[in-house]
C-alpha atoms as a PDB file:
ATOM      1  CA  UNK A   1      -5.915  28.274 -72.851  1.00  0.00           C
ATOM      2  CA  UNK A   2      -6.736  24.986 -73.093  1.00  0.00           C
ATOM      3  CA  UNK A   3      -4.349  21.849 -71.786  1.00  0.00           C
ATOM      4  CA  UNK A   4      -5.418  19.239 -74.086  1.00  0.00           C
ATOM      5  CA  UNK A   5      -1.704  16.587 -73.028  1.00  0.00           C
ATOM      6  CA  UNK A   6      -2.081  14.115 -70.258  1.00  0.00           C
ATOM      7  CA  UNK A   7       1.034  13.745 -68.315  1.00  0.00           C
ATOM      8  CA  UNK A   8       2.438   9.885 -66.873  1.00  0.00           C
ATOM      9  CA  UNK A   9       1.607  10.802 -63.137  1.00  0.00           C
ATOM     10  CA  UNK A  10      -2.314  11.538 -64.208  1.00  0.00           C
ATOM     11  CA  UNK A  11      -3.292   8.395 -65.524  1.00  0.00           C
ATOM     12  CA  UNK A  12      -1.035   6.313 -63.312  1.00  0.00           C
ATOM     13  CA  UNK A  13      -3.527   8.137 -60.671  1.00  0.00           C
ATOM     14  CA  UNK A  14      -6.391   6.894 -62.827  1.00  0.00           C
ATOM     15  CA  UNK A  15      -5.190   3.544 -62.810  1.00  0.00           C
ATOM     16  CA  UNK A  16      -5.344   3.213 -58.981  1.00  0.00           C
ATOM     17  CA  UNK A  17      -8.659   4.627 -58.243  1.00  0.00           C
ATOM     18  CA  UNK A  18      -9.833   2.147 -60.688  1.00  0.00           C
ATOM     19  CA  UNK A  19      -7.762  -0.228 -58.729  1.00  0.00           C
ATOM     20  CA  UNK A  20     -11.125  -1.401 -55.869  1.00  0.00           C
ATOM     21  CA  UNK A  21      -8.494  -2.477 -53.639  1.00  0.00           C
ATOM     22  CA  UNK A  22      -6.311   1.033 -53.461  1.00  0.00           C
ATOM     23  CA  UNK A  23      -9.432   3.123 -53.798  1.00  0.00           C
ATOM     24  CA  UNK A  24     -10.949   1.537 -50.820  1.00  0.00           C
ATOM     25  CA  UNK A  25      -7.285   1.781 -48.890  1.00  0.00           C
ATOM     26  CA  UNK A  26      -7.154   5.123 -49.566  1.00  0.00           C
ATOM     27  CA  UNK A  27     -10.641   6.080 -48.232  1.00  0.00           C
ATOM     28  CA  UNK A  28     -10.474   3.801 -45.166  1.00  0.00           C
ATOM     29  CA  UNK A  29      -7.363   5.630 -44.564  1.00  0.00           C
ATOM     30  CA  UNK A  30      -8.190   9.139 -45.339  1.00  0.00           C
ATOM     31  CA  UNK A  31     -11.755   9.120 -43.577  1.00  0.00           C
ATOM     32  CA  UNK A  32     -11.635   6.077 -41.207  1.00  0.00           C
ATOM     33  CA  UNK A  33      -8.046   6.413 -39.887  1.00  0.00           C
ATOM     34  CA  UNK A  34      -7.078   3.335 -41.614  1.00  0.00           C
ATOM     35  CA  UNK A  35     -10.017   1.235 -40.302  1.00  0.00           C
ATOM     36  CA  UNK A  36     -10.713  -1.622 -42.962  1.00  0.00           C
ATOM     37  CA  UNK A  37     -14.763  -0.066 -43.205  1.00  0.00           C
ATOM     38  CA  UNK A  38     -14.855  -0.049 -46.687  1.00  0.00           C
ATOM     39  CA  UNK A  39     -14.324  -3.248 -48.688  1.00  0.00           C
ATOM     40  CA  UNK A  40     -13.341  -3.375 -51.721  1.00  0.00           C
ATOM     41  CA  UNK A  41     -15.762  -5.738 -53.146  1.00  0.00           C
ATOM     42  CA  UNK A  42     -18.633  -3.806 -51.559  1.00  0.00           C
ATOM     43  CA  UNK A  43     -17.909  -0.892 -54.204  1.00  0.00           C
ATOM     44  CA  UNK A  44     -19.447  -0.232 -57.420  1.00  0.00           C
ATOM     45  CA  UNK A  45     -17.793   1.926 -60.326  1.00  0.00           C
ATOM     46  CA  UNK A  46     -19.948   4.803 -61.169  1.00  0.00           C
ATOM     47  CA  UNK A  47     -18.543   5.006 -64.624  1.00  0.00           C
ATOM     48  CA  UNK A  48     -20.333   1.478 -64.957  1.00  0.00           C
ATOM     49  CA  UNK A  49     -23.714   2.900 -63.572  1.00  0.00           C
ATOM     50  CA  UNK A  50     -23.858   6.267 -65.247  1.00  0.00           C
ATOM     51  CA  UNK A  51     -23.062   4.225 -68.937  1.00  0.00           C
ATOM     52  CA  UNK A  52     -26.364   4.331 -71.053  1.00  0.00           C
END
């Protein structure tokens, strides 16, 4: 069976990661313990690479 609805709380998640800012938080937090290693204007969205 296929799940084709997308509920609130998975594109507020979306949203976020998109967000350079939270998505480097979260990663300097997870991996780093909240070291400021990753910046967020050092990152580059794949979705803009991978685009043909």
């Amino acid at each position: 069976m296929c799940i084709k609805e997308r509920n609130a709380s998975d594109s507020t998640c979306k949203k976020l990661l998109r967000d350079k800012g939270c998505f480097a938080d979260l990663c300097n937090y997870a991996f780093f313990q909240g070291r400021q290693v990753i910046q967020p204007e050092e990152l580059v969205s794949r979705e803009m690479i991978c685009r043909p």
